[in-house]
C-alpha atoms as a PDB file:
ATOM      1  CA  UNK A   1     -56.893-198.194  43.625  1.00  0.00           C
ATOM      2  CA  UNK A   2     -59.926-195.689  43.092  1.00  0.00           C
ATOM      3  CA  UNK A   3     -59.532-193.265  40.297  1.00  0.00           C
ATOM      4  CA  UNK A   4     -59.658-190.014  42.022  1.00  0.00           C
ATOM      5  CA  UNK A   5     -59.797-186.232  41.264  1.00  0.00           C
ATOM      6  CA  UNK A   6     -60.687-183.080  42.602  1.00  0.00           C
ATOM      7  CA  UNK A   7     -61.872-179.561  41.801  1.00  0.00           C
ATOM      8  CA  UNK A   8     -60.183-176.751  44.278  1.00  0.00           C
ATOM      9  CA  UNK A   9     -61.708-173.246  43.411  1.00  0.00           C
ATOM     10  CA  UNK A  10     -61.225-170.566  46.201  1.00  0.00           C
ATOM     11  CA  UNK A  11     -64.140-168.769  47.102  1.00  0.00           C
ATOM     12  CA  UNK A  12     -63.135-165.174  46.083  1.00  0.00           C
ATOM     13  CA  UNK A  13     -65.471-164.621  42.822  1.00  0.00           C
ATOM     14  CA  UNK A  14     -67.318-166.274  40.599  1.00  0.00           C
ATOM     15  CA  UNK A  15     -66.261-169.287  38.097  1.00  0.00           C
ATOM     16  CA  UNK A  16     -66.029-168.106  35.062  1.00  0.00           C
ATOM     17  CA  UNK A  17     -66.015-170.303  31.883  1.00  0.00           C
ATOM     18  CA  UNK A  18     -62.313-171.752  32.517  1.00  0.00           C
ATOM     19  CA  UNK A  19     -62.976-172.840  36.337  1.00  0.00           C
ATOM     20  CA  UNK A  20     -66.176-174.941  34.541  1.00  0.00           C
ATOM     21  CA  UNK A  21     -64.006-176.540  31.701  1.00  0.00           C
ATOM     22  CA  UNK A  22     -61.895-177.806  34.567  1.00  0.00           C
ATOM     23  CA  UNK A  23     -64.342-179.183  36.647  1.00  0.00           C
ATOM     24  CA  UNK A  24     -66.257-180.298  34.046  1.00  0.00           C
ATOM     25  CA  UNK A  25     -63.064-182.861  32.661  1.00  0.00           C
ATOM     26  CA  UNK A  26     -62.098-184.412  35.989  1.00  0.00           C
ATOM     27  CA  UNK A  27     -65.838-184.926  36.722  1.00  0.00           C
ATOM     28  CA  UNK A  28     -66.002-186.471  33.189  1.00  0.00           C
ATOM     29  CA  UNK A  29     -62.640-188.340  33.668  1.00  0.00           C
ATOM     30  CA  UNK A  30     -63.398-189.574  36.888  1.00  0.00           C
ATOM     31  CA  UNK A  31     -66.706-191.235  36.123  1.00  0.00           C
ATOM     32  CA  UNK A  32     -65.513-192.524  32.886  1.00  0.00           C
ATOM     33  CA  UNK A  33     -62.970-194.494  35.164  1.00  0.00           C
ATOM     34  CA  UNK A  34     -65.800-195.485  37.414  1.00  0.00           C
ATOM     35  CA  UNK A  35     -64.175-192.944  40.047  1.00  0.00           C
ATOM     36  CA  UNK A  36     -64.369-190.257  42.765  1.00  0.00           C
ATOM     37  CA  UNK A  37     -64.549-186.624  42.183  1.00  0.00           C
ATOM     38  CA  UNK A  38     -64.472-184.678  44.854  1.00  0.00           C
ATOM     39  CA  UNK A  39     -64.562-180.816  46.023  1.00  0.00           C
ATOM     40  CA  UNK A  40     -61.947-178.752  48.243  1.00  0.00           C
ATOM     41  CA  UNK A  41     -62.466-175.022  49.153  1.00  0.00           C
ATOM     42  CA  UNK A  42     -59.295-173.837  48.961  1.00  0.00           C
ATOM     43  CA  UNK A  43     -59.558-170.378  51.516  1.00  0.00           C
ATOM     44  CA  UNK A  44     -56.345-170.063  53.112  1.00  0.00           C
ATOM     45  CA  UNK A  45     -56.533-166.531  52.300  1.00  0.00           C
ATOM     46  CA  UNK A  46     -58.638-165.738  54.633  1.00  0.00           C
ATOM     47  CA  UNK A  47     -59.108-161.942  54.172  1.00  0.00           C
ATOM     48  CA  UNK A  48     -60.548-162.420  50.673  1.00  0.00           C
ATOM     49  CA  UNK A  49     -62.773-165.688  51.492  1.00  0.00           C
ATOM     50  CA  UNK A  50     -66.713-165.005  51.278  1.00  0.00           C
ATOM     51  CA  UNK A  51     -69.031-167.757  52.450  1.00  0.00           C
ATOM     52  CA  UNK A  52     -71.326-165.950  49.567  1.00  0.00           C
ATOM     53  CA  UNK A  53     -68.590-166.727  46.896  1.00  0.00           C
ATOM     54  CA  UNK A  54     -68.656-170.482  48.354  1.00  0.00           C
ATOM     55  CA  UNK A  55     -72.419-171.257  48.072  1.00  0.00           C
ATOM     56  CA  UNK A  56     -72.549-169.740  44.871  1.00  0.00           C
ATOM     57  CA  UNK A  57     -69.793-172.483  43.617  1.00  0.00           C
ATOM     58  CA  UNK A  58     -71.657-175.028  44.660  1.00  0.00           C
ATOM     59  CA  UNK A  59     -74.548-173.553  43.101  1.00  0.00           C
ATOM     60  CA  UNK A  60     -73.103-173.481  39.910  1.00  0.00           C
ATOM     61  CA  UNK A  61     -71.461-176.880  40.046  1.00  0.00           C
ATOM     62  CA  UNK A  62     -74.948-178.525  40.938  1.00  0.00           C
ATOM     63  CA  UNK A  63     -76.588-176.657  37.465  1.00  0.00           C
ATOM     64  CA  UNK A  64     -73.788-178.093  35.600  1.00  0.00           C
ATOM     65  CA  UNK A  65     -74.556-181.241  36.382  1.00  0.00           C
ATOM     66  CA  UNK A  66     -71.500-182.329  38.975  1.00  0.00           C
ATOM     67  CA  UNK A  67     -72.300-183.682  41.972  1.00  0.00           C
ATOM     68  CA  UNK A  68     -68.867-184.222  44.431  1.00  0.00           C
ATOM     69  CA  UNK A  69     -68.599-187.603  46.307  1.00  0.00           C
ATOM     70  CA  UNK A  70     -68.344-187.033  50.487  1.00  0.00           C
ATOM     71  CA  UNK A  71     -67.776-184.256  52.327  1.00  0.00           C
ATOM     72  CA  UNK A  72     -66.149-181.307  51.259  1.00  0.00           C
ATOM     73  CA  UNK A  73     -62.507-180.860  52.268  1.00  0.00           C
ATOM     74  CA  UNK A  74     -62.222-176.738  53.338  1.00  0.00           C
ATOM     75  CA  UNK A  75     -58.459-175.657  53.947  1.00  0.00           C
ATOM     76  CA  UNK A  76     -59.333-173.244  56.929  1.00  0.00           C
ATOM     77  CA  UNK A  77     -59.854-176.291  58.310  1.00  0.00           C
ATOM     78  CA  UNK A  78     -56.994-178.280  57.963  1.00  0.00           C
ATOM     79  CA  UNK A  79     -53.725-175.647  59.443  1.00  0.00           C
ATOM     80  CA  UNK A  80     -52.746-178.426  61.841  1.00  0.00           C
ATOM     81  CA  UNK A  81     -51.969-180.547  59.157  1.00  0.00           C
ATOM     82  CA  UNK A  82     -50.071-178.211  56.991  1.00  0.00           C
ATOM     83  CA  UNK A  83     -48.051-177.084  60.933  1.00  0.00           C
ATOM     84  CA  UNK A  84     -47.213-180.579  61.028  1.00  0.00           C
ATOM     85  CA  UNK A  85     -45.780-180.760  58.082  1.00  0.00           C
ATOM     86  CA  UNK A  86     -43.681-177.125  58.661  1.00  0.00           C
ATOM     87  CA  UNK A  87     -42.626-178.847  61.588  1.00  0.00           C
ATOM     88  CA  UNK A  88     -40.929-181.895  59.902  1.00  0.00           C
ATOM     89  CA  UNK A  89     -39.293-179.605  57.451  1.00  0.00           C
ATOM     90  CA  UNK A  90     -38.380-177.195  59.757  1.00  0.00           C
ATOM     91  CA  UNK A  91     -36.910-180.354  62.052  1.00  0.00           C
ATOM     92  CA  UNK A  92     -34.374-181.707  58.749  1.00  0.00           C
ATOM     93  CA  UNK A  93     -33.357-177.862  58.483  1.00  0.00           C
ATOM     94  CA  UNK A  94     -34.921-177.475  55.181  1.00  0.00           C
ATOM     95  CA  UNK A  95     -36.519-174.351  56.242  1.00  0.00           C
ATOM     96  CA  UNK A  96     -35.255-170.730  57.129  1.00  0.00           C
ATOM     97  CA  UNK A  97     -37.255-167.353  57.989  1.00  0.00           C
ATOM     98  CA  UNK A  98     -37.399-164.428  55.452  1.00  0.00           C
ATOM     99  CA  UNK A  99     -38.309-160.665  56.114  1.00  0.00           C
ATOM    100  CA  UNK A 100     -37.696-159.669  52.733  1.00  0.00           C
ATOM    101  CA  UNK A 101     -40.478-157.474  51.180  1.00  0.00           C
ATOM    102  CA  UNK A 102     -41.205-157.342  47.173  1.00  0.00           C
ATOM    103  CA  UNK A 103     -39.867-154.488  47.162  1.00  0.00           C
ATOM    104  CA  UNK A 104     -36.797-155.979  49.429  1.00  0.00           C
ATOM    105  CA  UNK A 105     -36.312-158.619  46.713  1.00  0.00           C
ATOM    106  CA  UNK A 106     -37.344-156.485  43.523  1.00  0.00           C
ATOM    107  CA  UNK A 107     -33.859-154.437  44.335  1.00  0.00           C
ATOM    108  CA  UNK A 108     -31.760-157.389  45.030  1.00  0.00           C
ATOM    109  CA  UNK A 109     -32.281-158.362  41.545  1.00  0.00           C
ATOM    110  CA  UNK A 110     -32.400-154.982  39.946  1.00  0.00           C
ATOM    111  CA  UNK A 111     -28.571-155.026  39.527  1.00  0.00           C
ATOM    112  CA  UNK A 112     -28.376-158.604  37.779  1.00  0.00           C
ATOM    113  CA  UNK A 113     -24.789-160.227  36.751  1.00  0.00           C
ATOM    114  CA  UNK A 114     -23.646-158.960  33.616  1.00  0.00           C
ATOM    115  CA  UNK A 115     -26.413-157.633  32.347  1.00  0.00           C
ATOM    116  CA  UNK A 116     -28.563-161.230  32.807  1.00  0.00           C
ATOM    117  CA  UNK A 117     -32.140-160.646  32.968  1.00  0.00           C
ATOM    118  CA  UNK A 118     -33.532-162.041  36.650  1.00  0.00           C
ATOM    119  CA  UNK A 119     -34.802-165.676  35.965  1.00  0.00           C
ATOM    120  CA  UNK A 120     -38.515-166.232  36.561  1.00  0.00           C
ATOM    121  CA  UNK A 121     -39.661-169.411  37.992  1.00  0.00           C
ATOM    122  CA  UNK A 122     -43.418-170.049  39.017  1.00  0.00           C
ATOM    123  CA  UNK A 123     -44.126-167.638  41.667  1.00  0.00           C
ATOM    124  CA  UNK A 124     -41.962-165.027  40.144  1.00  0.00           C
ATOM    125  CA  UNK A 125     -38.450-163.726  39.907  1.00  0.00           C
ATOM    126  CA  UNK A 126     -36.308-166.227  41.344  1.00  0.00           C
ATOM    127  CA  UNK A 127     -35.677-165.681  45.245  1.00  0.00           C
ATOM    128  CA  UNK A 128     -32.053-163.907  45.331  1.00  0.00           C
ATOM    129  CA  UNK A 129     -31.140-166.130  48.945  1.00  0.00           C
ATOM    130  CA  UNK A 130     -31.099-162.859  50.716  1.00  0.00           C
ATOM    131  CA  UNK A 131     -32.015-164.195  54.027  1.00  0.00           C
ATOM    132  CA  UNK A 132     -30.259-167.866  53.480  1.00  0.00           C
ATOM    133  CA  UNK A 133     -27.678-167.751  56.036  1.00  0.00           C
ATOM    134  CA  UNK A 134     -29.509-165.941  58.665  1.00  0.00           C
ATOM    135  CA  UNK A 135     -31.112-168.948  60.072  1.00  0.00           C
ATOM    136  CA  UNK A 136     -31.793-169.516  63.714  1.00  0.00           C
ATOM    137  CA  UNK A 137     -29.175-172.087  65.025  1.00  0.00           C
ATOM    138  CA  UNK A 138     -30.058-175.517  65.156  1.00  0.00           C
ATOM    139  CA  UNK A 139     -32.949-176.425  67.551  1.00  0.00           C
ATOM    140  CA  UNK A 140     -34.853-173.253  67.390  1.00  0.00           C
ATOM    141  CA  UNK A 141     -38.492-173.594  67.543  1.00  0.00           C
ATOM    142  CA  UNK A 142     -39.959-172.289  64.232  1.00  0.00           C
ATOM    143  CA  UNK A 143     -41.237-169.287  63.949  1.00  0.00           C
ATOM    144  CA  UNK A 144     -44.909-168.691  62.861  1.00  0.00           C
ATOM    145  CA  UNK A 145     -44.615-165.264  62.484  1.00  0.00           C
ATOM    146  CA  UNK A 146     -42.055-164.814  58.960  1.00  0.00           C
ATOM    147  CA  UNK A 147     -42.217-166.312  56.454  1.00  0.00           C
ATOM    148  CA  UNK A 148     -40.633-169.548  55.392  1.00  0.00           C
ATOM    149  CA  UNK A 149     -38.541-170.353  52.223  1.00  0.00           C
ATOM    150  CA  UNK A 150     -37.300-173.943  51.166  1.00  0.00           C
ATOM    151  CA  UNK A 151     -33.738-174.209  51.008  1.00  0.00           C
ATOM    152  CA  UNK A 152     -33.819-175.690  47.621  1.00  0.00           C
ATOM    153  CA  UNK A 153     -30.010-176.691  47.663  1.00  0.00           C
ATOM    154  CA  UNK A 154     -30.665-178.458  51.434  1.00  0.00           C
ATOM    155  CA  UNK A 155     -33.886-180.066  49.967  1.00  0.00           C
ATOM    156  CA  UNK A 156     -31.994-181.704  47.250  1.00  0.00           C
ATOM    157  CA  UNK A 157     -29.843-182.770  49.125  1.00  0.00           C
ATOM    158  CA  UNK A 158     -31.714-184.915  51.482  1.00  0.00           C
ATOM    159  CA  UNK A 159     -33.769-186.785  49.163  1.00  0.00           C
ATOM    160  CA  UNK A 160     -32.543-190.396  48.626  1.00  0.00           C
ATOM    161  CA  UNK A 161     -33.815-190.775  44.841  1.00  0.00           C
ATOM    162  CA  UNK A 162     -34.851-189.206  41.602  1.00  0.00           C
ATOM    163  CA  UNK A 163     -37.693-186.299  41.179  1.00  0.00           C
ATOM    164  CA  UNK A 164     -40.046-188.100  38.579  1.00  0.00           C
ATOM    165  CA  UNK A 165     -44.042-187.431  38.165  1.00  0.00           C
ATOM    166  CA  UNK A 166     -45.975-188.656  34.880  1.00  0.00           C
ATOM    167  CA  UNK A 167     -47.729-186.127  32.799  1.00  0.00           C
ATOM    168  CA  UNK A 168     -50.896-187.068  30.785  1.00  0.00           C
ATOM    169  CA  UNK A 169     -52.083-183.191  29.804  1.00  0.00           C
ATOM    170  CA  UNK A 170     -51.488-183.190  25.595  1.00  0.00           C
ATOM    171  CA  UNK A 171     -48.725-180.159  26.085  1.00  0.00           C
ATOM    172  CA  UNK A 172     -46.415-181.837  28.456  1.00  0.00           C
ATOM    173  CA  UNK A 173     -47.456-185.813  27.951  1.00  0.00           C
ATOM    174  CA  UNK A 174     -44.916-188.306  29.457  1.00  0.00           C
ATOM    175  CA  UNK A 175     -42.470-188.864  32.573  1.00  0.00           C
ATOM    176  CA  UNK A 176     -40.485-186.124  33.584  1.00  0.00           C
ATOM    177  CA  UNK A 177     -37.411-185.917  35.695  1.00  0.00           C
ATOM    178  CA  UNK A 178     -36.810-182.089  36.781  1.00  0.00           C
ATOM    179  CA  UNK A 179     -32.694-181.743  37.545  1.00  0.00           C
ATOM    180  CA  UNK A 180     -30.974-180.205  40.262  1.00  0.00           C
ATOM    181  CA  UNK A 181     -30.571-177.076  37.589  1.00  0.00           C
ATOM    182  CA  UNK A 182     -33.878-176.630  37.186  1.00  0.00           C
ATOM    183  CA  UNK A 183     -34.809-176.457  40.842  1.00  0.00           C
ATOM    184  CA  UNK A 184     -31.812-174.186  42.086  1.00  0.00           C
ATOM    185  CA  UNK A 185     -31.941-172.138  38.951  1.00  0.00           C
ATOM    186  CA  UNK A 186     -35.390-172.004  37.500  1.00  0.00           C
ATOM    187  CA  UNK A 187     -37.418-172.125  41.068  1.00  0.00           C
ATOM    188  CA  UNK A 188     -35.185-171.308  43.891  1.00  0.00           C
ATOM    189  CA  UNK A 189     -36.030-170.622  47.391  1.00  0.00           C
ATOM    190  CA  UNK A 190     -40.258-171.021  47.358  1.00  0.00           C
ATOM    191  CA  UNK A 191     -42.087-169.450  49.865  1.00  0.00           C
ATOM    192  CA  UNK A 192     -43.821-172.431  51.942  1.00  0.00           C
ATOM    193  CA  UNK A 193     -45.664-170.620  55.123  1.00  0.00           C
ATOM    194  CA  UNK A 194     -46.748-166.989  54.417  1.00  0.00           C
ATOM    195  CA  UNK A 195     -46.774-164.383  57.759  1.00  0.00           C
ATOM    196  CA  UNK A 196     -50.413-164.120  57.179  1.00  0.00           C
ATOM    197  CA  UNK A 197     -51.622-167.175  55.673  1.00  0.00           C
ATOM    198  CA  UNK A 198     -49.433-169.967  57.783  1.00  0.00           C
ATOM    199  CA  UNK A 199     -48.917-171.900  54.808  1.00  0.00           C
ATOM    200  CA  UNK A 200     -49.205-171.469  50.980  1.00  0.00           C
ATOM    201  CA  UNK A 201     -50.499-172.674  48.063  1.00  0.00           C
ATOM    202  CA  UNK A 202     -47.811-174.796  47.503  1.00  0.00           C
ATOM    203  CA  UNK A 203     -47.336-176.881  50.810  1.00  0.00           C
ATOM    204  CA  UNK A 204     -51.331-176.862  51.337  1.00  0.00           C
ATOM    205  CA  UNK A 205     -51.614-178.601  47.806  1.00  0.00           C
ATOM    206  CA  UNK A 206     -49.375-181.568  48.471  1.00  0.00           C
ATOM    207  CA  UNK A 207     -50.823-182.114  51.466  1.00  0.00           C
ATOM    208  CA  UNK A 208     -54.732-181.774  50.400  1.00  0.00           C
ATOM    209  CA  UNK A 209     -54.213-184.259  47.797  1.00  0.00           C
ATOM    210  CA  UNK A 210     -52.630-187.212  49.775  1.00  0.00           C
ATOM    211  CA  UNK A 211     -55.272-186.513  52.493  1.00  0.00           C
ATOM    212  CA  UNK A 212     -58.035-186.549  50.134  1.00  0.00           C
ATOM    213  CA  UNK A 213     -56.222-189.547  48.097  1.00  0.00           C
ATOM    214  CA  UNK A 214     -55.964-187.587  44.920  1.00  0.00           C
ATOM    215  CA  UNK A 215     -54.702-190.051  42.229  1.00  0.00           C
ATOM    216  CA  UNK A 216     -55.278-187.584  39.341  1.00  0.00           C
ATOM    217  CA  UNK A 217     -54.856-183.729  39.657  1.00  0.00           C
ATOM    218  CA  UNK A 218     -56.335-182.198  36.768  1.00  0.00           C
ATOM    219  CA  UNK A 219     -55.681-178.420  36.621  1.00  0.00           C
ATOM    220  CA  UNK A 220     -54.463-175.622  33.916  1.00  0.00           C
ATOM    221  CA  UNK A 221     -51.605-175.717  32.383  1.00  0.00           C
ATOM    222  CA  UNK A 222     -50.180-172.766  34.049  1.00  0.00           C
ATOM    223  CA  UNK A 223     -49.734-174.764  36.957  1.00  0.00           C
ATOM    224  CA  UNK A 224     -47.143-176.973  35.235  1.00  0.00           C
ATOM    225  CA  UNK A 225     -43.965-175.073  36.250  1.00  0.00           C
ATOM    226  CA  UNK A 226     -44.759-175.610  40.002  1.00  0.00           C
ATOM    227  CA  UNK A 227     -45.648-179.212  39.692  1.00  0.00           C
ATOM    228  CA  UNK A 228     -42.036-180.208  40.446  1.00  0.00           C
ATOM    229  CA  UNK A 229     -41.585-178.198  43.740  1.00  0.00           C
ATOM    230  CA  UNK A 230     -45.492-180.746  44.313  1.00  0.00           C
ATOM    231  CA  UNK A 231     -43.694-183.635  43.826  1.00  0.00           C
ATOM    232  CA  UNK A 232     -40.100-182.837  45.562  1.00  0.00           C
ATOM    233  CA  UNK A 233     -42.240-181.811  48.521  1.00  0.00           C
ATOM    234  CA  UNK A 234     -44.302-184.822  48.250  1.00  0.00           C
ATOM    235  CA  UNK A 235     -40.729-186.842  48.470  1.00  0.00           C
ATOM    236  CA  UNK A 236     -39.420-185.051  51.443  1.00  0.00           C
ATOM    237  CA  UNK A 237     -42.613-185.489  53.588  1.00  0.00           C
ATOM    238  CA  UNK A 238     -43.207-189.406  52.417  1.00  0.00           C
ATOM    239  CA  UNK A 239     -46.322-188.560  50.425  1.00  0.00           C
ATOM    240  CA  UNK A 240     -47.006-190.308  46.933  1.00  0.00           C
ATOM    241  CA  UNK A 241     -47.374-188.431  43.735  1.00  0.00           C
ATOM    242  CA  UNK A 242     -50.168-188.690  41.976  1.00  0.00           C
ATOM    243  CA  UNK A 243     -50.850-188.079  37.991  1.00  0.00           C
ATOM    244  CA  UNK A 244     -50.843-185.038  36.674  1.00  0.00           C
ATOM    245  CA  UNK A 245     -52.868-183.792  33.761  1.00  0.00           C
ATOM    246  CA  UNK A 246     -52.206-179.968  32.726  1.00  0.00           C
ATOM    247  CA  UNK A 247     -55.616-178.778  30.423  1.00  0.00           C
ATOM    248  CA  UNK A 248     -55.738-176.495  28.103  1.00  0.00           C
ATOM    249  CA  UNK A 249     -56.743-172.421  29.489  1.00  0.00           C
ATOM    250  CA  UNK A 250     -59.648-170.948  28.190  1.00  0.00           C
ATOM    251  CA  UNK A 251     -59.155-168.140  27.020  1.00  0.00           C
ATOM    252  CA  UNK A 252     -61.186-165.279  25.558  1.00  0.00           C
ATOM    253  CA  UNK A 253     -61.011-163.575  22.131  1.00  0.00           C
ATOM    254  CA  UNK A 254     -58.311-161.706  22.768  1.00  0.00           C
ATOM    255  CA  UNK A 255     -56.526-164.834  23.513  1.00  0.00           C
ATOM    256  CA  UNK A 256     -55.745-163.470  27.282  1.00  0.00           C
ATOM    257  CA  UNK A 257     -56.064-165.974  29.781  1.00  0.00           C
ATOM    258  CA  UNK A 258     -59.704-165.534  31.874  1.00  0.00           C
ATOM    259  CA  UNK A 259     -59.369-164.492  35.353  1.00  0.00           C
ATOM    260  CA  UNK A 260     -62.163-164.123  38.558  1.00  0.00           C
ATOM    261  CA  UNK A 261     -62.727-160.131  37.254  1.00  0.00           C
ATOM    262  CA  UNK A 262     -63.938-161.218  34.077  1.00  0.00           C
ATOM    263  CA  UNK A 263     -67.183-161.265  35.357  1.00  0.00           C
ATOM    264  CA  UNK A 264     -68.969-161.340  31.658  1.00  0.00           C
ATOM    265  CA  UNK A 265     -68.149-165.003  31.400  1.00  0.00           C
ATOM    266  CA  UNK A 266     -68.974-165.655  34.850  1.00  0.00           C
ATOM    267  CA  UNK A 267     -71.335-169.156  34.984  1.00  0.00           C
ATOM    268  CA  UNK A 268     -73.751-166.869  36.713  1.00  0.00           C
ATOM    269  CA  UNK A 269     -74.361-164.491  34.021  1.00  0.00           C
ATOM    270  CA  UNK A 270     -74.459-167.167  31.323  1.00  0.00           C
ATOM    271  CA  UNK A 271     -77.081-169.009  33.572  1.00  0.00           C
ATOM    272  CA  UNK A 272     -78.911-165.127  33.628  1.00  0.00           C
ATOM    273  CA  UNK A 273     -79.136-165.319  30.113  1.00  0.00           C
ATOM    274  CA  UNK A 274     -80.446-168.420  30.039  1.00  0.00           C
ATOM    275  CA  UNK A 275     -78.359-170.902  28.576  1.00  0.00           C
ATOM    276  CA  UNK A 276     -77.982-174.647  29.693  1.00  0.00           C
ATOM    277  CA  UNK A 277     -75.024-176.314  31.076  1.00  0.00           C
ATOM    278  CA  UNK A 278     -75.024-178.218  27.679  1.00  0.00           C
ATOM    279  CA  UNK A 279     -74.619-174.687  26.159  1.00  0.00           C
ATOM    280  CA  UNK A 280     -71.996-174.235  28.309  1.00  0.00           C
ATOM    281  CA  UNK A 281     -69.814-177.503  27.215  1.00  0.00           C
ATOM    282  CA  UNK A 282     -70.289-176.541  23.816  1.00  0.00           C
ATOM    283  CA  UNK A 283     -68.439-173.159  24.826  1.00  0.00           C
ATOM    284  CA  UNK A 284     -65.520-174.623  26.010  1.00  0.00           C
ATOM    285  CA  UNK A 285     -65.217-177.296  23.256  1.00  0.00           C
ATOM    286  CA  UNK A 286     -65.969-180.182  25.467  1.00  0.00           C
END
């Protein structure tokens, strides 16, 4: 089997120095294993998408010295697929449509059991089930105007083994095996087609990388707490898990993480200033 990665940046600002440490190690890992890397546009979000912000990430990528192998995979493109697979979920009656706002939810938990702070999972508080039992009855067509939350306790329930994914990131290395207590507890109800975007980042994802053959996803290692809704959705649609390796954030003096408004460490404005993308390595420590 090919050694695969990818790099997935969505065109809505610059990279900065973090977005080129990442593409910089699954380049580097990928043709160290005689591999594929390859580049995805992730612009679901349509509203904030700028073809500008997309030719300047290829721009950048090419100065640092990474050149993607075939065409590049854009997710604007690809909402049948990601329909197709709402539709099989929706089919099993894993799915159900929510009208809760933030604000809706942000009150359902303000008033937590005895005292209990809300539990946080990876998008957030933990969905409260408002909306669980207001399903459409069985057969309904699904509607592509709400949005759409997993049943988490349904999903469970219908797969036939054990959640396991293999880790290879330095914070989290080995096999993992997230329990039912950490799903219904820790990550709850996700959010898997948005009103506005017809998906989300968390359906989309799963699906990208089998289409694209992804055998290693390289990404931060904020990302780690939603790798196990990744790989129970890759169960429940039939899709095989790849590796995972979480990387280090960069991370500026402050020690906050760096984000698309930091535009000082954007690769433009170290290329301004003319440094190399050698210089640029040595920044990040790779």
């Amino acid at each position: 089997m090919t050694f695969r990665t990818r790099f997935a940046p969505s065109p809505t600002g610059p990279l900065h120095l973090g977005h080129a440490y990442s593409a910089m190690l699954a380049h580097d890992m990928a043709r160290a294993k005689g591999g594929e890397f390859l580049l995805r546009i992730e612009d679901i979000d349509q509203s904030r998408a700028r073809p500008e912000w997309e030719a300047l990430i290829k721009e950048d990528l090419a100065w640092l010295g990474l050149a993607w192998d075939g065409p590049v995979m854009r997710q604007s493109d690809r909402m049948a697929a990601y329909d197709a697979a709402l539709d099989t979920l929706w089919a099993h009656g894993l799915l159900y449509p929510c009208t809760c706002s933030r604000r809706d939810i942000a009150q359902a938990m303000s008033a937590p059991q005895e005292g209990a702070a809300p539990a946080l999972g990876p998008d957030g508080p933990v969905y409260p089930g408002t909306c669980r039992n207001l399903r459409p009855a069985p057969g309904s067509p699904r509607p592509k105007d709400q949005h759409l939350r997993l049943d988490m306790k349904a999903a469970l329930a219908a797969l036939s083994g054990t959640i396991i994914f293999e880790e290879t990131g330095p914070s989290h290395l080995g096999r993992h095996a997230p329990d039912a207590g950490q799903f219904l507890t820790r990550i709850g109800d996700v959010v898997l087609a948005r009103r506005d975007f017809s998906t989300s980042y968390h359906l989309s994802v799963v699906i990208d990388d089998a289409a694209q053959g992804i055998t290693h996803v390289l990404r931060g290692e904020d990302l780690f707490e939603a790798t196990p809704i990744h790989v129970l959705l890759q169960a429940l649609l039939g899709l095989p898990t790849p590796v995972y390796h979480h990387h280090r954030l960069i991370r500026d003096d402050a020690g906050k993480r760096l984000a698309k408004r930091d535009d000082a460490r954007a690769i433009r404005s170290y290329r301004a200033a003319g440094l190399s993308a050698e210089d640029i390595r040595a920044l990040v420590d790779l």
